[in-house]
PDB file of N, CA and C in Angstrom:
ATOM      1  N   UNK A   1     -13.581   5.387 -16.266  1.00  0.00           N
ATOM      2  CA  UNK A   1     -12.651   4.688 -15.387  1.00  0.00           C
ATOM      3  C   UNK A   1     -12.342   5.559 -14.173  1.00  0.00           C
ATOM      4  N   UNK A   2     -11.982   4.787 -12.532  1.00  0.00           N
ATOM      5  CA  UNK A   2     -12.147   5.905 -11.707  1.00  0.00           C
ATOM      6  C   UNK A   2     -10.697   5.970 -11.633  1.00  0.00           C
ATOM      7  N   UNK A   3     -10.377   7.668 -11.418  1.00  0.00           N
ATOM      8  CA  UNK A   3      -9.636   8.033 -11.224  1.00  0.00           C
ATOM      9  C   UNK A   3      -8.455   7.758  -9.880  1.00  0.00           C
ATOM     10  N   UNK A   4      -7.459   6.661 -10.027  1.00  0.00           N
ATOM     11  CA  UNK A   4      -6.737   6.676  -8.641  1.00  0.00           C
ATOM     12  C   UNK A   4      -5.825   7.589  -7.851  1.00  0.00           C
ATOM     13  N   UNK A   5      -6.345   7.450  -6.368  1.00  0.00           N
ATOM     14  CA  UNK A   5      -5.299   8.986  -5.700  1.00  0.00           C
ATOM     15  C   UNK A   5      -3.909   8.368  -5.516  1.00  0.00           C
ATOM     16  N   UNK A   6      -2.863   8.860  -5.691  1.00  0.00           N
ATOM     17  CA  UNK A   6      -1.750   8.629  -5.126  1.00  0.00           C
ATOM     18  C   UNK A   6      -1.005  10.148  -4.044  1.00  0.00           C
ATOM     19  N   UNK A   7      -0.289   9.874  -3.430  1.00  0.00           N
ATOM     20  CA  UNK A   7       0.339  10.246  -2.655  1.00  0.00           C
ATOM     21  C   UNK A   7       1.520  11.484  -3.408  1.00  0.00           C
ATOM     22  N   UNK A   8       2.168  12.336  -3.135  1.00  0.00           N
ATOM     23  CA  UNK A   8       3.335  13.090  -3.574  1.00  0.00           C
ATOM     24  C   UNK A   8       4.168  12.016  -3.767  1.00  0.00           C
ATOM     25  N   UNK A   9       4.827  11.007  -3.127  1.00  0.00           N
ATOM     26  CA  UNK A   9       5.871  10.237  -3.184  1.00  0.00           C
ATOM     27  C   UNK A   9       5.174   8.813  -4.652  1.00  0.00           C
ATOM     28  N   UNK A  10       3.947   8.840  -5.254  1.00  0.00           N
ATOM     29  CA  UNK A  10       3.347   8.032  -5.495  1.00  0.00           C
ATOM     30  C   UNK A  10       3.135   6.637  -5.284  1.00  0.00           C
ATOM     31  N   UNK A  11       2.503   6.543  -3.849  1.00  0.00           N
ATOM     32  CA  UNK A  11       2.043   5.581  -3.217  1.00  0.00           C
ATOM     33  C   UNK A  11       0.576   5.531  -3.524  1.00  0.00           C
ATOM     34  N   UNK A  12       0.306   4.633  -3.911  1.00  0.00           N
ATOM     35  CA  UNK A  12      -1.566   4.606  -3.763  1.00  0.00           C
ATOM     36  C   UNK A  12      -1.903   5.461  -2.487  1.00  0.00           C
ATOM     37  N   UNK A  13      -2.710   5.943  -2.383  1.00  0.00           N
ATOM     38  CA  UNK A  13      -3.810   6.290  -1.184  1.00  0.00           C
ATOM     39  C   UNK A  13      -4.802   5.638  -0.368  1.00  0.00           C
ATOM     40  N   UNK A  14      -4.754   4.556  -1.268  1.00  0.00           N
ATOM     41  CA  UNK A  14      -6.194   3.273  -0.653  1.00  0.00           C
ATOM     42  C   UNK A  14      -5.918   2.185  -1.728  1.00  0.00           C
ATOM     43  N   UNK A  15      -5.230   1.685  -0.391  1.00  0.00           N
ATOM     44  CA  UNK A  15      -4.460  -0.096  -1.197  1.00  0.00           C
ATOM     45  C   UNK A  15      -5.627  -0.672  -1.766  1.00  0.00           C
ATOM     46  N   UNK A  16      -7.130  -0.496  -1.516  1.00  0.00           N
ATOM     47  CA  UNK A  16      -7.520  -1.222  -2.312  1.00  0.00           C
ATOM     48  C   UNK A  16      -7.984  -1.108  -3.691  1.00  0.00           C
ATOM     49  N   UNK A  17      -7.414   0.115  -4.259  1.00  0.00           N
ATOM     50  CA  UNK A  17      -7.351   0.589  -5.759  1.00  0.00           C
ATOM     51  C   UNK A  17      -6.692  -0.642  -6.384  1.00  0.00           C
ATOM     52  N   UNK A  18      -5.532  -1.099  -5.755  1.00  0.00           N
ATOM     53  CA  UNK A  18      -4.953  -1.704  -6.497  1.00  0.00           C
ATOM     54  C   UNK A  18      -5.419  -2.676  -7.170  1.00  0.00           C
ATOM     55  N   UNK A  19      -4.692  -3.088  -8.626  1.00  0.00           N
ATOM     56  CA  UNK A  19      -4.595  -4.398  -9.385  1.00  0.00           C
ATOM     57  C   UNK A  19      -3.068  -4.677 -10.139  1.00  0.00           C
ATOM     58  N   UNK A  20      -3.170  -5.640 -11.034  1.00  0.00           N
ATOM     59  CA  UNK A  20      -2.345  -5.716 -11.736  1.00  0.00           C
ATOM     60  C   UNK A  20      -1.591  -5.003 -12.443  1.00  0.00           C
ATOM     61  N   UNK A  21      -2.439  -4.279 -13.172  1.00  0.00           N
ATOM     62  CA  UNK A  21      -2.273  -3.462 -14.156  1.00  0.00           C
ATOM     63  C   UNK A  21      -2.083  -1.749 -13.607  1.00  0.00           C
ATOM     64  N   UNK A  22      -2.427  -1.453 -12.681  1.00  0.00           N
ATOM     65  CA  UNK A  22      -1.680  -0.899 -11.667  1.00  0.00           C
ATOM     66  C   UNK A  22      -0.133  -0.602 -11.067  1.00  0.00           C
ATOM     67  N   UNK A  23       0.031  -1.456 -10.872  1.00  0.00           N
ATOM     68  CA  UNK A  23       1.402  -2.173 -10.314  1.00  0.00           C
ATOM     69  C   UNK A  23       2.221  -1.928 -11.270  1.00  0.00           C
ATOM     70  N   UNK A  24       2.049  -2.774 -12.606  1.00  0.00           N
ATOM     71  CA  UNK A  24       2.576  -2.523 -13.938  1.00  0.00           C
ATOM     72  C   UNK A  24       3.271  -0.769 -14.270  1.00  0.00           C
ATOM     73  N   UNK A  25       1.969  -0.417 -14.190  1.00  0.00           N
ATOM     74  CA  UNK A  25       2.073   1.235 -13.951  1.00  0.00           C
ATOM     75  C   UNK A  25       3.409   1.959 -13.323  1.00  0.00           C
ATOM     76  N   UNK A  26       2.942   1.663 -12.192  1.00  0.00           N
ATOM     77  CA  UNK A  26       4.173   2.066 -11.359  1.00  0.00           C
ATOM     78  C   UNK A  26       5.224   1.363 -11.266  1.00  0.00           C
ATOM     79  N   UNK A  27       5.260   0.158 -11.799  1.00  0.00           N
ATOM     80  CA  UNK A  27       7.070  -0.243 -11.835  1.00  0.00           C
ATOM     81  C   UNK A  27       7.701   0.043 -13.091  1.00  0.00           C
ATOM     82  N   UNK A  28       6.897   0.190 -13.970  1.00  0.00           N
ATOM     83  CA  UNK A  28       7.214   0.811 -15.339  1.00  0.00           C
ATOM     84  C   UNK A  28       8.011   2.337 -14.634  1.00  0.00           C
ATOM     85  N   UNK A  29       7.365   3.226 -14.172  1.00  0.00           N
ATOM     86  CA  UNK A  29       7.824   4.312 -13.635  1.00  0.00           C
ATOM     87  C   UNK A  29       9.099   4.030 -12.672  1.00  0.00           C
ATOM     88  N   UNK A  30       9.093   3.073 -12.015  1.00  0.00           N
ATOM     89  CA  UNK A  30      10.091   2.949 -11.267  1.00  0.00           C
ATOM     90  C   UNK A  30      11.093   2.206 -11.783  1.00  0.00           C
ATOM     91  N   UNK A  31      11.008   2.009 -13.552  1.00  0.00           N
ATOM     92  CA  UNK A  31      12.460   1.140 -14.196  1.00  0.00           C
ATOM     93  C   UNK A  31      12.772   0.084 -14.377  1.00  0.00           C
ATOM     94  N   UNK A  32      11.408  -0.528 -13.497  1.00  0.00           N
ATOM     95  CA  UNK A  32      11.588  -2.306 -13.302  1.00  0.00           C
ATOM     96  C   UNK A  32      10.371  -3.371 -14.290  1.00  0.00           C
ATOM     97  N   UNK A  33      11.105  -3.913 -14.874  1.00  0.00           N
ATOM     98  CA  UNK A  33       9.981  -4.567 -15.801  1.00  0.00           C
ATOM     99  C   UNK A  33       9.698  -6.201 -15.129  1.00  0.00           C
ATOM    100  N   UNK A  34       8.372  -6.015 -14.598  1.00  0.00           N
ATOM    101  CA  UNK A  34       7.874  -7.100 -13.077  1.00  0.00           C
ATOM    102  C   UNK A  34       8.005  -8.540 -14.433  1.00  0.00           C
ATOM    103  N   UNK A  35       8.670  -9.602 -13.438  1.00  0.00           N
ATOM    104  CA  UNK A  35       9.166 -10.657 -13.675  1.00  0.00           C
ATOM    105  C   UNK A  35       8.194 -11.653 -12.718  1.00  0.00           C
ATOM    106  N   UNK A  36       8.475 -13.035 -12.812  1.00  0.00           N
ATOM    107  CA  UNK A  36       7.500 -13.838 -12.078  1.00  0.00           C
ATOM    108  C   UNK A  36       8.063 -13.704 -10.522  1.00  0.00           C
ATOM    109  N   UNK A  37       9.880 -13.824 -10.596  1.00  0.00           N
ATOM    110  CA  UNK A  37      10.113 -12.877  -9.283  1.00  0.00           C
ATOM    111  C   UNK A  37      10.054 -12.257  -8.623  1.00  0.00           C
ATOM    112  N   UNK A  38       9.526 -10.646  -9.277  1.00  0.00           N
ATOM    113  CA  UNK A  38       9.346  -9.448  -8.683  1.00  0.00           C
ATOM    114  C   UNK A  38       8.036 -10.068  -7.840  1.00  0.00           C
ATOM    115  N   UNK A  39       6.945 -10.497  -8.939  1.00  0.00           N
ATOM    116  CA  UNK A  39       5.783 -10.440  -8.331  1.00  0.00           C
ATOM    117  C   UNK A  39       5.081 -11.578  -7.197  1.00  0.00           C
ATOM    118  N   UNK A  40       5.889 -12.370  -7.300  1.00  0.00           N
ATOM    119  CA  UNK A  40       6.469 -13.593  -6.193  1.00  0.00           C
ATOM    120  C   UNK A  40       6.832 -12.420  -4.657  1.00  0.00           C
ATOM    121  N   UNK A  41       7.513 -11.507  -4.701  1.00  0.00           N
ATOM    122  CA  UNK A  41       8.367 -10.327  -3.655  1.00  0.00           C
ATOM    123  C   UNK A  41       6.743  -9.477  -3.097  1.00  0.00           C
ATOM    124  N   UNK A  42       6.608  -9.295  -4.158  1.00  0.00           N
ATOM    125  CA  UNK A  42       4.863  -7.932  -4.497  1.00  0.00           C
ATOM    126  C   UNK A  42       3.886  -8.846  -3.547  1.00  0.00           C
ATOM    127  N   UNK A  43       3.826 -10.532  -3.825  1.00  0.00           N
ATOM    128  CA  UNK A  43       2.469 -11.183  -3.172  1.00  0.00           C
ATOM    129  C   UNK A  43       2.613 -10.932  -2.155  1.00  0.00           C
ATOM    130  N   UNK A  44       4.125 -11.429  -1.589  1.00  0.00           N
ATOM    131  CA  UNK A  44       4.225 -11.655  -0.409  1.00  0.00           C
ATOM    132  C   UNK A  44       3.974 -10.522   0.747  1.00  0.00           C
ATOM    133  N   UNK A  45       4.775  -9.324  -0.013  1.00  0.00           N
ATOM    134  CA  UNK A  45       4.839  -8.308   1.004  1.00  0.00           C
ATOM    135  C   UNK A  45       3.254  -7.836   0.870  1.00  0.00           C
ATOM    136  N   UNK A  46       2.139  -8.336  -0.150  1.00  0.00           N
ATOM    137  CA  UNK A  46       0.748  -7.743   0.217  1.00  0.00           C
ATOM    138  C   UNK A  46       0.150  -8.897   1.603  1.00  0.00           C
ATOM    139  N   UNK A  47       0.658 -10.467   1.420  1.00  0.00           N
ATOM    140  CA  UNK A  47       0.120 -11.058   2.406  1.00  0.00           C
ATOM    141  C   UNK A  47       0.285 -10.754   3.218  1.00  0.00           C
ATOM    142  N   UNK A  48       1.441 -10.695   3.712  1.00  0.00           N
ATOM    143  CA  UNK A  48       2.208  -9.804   5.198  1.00  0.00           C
ATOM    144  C   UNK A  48       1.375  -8.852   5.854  1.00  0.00           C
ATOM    145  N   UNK A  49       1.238  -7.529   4.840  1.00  0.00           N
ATOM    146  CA  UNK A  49       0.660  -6.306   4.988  1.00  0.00           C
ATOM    147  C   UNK A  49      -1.016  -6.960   6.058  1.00  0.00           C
ATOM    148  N   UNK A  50      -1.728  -7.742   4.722  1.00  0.00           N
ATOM    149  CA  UNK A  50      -3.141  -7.877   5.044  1.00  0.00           C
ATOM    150  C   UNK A  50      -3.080  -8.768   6.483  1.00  0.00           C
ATOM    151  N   UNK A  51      -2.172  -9.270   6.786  1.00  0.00           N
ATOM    152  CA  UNK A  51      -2.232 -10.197   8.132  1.00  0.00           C
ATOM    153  C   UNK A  51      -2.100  -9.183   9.314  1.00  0.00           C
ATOM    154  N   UNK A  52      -1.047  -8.392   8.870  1.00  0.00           N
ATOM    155  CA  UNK A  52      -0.201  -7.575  10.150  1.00  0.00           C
ATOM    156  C   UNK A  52      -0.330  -5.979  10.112  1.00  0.00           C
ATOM    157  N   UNK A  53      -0.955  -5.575   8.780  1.00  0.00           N
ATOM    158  CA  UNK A  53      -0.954  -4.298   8.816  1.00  0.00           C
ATOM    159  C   UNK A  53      -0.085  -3.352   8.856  1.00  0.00           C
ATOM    160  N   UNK A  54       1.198  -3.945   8.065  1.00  0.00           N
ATOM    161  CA  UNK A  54       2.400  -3.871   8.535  1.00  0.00           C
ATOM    162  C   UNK A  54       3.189  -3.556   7.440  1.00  0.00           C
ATOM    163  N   UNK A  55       4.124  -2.757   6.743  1.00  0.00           N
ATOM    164  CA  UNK A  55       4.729  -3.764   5.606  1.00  0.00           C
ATOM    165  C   UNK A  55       5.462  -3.934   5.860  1.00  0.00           C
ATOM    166  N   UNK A  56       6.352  -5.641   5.457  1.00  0.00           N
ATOM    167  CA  UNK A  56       7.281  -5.912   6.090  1.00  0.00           C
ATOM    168  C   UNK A  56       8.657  -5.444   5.790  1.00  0.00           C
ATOM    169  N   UNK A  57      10.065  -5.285   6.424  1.00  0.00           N
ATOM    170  CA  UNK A  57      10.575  -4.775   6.226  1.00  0.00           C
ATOM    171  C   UNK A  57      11.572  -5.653   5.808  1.00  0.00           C
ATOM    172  N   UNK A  58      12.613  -5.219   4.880  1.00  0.00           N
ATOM    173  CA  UNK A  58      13.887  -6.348   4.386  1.00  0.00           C
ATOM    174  C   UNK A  58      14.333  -7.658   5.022  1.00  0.00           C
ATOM    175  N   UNK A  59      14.141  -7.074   6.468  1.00  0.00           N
ATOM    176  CA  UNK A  59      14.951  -8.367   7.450  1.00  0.00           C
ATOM    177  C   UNK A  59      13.509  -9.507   7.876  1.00  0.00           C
ATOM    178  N   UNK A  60      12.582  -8.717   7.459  1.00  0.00           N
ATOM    179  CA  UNK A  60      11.032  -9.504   7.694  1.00  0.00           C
ATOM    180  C   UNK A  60      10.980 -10.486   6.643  1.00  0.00           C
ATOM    181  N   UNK A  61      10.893  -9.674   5.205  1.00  0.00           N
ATOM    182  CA  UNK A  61      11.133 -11.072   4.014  1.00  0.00           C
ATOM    183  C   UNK A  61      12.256 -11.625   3.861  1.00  0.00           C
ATOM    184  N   UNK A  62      13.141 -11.300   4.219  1.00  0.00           N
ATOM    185  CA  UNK A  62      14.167 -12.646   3.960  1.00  0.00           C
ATOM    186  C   UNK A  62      13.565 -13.474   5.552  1.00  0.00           C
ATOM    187  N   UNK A  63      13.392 -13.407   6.302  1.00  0.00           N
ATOM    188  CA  UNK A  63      13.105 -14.216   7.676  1.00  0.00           C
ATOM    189  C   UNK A  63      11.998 -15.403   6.981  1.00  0.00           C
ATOM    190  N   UNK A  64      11.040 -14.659   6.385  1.00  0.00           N
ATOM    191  CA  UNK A  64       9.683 -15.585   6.038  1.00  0.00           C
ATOM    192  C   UNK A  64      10.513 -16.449   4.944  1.00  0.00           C
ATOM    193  N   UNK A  65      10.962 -15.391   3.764  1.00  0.00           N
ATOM    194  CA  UNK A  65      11.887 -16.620   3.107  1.00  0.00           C
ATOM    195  C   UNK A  65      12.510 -17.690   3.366  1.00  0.00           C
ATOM    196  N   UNK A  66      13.450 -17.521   3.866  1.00  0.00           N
ATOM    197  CA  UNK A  66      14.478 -18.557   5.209  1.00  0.00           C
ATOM    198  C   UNK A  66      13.151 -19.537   5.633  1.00  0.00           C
ATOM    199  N   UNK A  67      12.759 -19.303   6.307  1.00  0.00           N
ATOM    200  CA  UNK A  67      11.500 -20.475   6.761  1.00  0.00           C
ATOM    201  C   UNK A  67      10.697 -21.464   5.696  1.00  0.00           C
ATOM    202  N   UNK A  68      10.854 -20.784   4.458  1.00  0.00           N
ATOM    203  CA  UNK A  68      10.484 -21.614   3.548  1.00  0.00           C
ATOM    204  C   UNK A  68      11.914 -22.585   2.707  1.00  0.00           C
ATOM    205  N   UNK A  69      12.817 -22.664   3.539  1.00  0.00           N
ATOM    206  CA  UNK A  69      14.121 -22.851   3.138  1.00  0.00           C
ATOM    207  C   UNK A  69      14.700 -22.832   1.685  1.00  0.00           C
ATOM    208  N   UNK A  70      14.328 -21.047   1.236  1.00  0.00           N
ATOM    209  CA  UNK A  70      14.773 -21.012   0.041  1.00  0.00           C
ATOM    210  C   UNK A  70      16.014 -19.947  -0.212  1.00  0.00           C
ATOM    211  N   UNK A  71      17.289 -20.968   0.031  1.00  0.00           N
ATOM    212  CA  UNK A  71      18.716 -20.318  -0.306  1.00  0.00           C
ATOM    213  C   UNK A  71      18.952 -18.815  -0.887  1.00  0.00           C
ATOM    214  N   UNK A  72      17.906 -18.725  -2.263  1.00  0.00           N
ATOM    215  CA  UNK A  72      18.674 -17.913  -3.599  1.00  0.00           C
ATOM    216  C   UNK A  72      18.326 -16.612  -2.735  1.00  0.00           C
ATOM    217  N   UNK A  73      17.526 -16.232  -1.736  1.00  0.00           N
ATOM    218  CA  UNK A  73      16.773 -15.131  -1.044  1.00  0.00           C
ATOM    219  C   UNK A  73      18.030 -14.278  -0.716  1.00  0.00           C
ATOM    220  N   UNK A  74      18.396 -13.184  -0.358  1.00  0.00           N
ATOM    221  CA  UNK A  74      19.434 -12.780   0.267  1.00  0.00           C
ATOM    222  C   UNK A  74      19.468 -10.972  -0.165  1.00  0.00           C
ATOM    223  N   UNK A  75      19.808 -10.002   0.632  1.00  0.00           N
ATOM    224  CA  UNK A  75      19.480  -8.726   0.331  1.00  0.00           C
ATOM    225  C   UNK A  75      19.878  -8.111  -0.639  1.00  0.00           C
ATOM    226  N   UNK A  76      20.815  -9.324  -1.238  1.00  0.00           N
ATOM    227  CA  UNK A  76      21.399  -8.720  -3.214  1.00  0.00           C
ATOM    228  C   UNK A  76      20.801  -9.215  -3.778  1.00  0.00           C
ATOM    229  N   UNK A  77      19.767 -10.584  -3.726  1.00  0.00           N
ATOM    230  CA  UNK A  77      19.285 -10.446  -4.809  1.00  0.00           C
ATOM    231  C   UNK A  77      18.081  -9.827  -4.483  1.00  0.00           C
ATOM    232  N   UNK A  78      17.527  -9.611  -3.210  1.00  0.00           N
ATOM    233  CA  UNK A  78      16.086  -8.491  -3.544  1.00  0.00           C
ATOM    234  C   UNK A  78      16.308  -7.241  -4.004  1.00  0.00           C
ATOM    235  N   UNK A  79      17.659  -6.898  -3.789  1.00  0.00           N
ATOM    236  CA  UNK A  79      18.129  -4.993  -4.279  1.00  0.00           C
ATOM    237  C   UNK A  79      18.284  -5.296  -5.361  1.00  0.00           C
ATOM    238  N   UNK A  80      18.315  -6.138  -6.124  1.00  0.00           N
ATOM    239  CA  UNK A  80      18.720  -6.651  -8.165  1.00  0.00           C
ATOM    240  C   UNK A  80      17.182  -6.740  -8.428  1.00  0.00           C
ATOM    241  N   UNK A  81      16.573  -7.284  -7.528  1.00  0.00           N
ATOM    242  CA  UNK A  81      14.958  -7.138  -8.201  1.00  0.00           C
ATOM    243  C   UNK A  81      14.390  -5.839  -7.668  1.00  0.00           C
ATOM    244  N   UNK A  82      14.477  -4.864  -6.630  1.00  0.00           N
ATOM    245  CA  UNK A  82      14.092  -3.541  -6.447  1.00  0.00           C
ATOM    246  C   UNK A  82      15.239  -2.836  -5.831  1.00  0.00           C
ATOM    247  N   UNK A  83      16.044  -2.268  -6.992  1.00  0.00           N
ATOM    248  CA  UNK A  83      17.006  -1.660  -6.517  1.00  0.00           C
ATOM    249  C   UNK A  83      17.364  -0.330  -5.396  1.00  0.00           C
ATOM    250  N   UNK A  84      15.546   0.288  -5.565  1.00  0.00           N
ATOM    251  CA  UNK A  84      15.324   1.341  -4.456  1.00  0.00           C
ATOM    252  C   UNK A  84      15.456   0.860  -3.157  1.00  0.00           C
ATOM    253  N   UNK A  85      15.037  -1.102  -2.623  1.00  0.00           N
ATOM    254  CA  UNK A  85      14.914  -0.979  -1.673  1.00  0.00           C
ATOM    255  C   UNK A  85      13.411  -1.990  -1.879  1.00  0.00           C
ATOM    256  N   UNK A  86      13.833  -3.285  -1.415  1.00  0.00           N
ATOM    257  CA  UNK A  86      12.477  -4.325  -1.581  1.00  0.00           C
ATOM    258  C   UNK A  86      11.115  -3.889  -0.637  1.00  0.00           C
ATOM    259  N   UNK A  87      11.882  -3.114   0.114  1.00  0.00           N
ATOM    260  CA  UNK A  87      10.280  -3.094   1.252  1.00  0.00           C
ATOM    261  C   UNK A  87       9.806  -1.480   0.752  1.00  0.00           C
ATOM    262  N   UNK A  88      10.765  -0.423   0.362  1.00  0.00           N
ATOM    263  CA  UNK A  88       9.980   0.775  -0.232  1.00  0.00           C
ATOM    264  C   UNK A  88       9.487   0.289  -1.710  1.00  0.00           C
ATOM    265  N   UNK A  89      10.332  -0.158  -2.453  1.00  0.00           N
ATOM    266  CA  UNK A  89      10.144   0.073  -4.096  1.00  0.00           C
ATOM    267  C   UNK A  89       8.815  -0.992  -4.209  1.00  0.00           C
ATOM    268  N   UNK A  90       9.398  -2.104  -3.528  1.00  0.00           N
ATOM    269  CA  UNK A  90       8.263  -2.953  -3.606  1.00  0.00           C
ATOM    270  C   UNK A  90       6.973  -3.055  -2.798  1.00  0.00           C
ATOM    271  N   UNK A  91       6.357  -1.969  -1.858  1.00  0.00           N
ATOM    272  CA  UNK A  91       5.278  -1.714  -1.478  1.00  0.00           C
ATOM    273  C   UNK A  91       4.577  -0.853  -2.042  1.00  0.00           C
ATOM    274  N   UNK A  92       5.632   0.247  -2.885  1.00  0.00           N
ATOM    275  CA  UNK A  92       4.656   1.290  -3.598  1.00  0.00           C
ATOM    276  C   UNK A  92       4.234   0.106  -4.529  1.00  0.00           C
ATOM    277  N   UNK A  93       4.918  -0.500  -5.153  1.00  0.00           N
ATOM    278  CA  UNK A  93       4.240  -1.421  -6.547  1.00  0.00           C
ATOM    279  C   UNK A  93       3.010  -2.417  -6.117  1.00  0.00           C
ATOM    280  N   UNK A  94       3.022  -2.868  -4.708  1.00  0.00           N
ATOM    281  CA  UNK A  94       2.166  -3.817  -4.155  1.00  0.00           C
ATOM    282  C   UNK A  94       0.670  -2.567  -3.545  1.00  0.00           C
ATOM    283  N   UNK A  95       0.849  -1.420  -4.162  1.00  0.00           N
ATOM    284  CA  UNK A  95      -0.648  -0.624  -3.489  1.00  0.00           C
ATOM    285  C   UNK A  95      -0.568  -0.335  -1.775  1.00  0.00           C
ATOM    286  N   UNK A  96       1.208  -0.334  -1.426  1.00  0.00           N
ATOM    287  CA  UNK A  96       0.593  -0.246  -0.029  1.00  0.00           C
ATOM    288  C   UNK A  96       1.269   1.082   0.088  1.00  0.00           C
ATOM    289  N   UNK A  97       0.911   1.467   1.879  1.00  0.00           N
ATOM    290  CA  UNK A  97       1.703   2.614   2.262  1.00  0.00           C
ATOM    291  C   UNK A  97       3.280   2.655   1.743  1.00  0.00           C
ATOM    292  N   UNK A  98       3.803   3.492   2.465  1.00  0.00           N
ATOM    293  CA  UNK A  98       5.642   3.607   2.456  1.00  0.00           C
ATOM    294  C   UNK A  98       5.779   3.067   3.876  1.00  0.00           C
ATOM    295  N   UNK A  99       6.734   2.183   3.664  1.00  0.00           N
ATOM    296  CA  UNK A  99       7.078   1.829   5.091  1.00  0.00           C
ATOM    297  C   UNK A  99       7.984   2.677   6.237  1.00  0.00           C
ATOM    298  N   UNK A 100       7.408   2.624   7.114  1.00  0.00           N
ATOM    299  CA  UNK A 100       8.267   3.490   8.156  1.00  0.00           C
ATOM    300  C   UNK A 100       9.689   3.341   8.461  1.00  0.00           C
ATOM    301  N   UNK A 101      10.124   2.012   7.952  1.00  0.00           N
ATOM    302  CA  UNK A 101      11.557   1.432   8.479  1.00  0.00           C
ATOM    303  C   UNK A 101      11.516   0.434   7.436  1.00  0.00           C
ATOM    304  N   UNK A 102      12.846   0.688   6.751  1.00  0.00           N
ATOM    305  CA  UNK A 102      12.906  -0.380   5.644  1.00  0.00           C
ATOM    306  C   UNK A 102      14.108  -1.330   5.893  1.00  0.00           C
ATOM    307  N   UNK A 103      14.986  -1.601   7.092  1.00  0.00           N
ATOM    308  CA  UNK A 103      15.947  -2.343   7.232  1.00  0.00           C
ATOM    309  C   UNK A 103      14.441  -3.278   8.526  1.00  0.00           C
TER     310      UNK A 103
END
């Protein structure tokens, strides 16, 4: 099995290591046991990423949320599903960089 690089902060090194079982990995480490929610948060911020190259930042997914006019969205309940912080906690788990700006 090949060995994956991560980062000091453990970020993947090359998002495209990632999988499932991956992810698993590291949210296990990070305390969070991934729900159909979490990973609903995880798709999105990888679609984002692969469009824009970007990851998006807190005020980015609730915006895309909002456009899909879905109420329950709001920055307490993404900090109840990644309490570090939806755009850090939840990009290390999605295989991407660390984001530069997480508000």
């Amino acid at each position: 099995m090949k060995k994956i690089k991560k980062n000091k902060n453990g970020y993947l090194k090359n998002y495209k290591d990632w999988n499932k079982k991956i992810a698993k990995k590291i949210a296990k480490k990070e305390g969070i046991k991934m729900t159909i929610k979490h990973w609903e948060i995880i798709y999105l911020i990888k679609k984002f990423y692969k469009k824009y190259n970007i990851v998006p930042s807190l005020r980015m997914i609730l915006k895309i949320k909002k456009k899909k006019k879905n109420k329950k969205y709001n920055s307490i309940y993404l900090f109840k599903l990644f309490p570090k912080g939806p755009s850090k906690q939840g990009s290390k788990i999605a295989g991407l960089p660390k984001p530069t700006k997480c508000l």
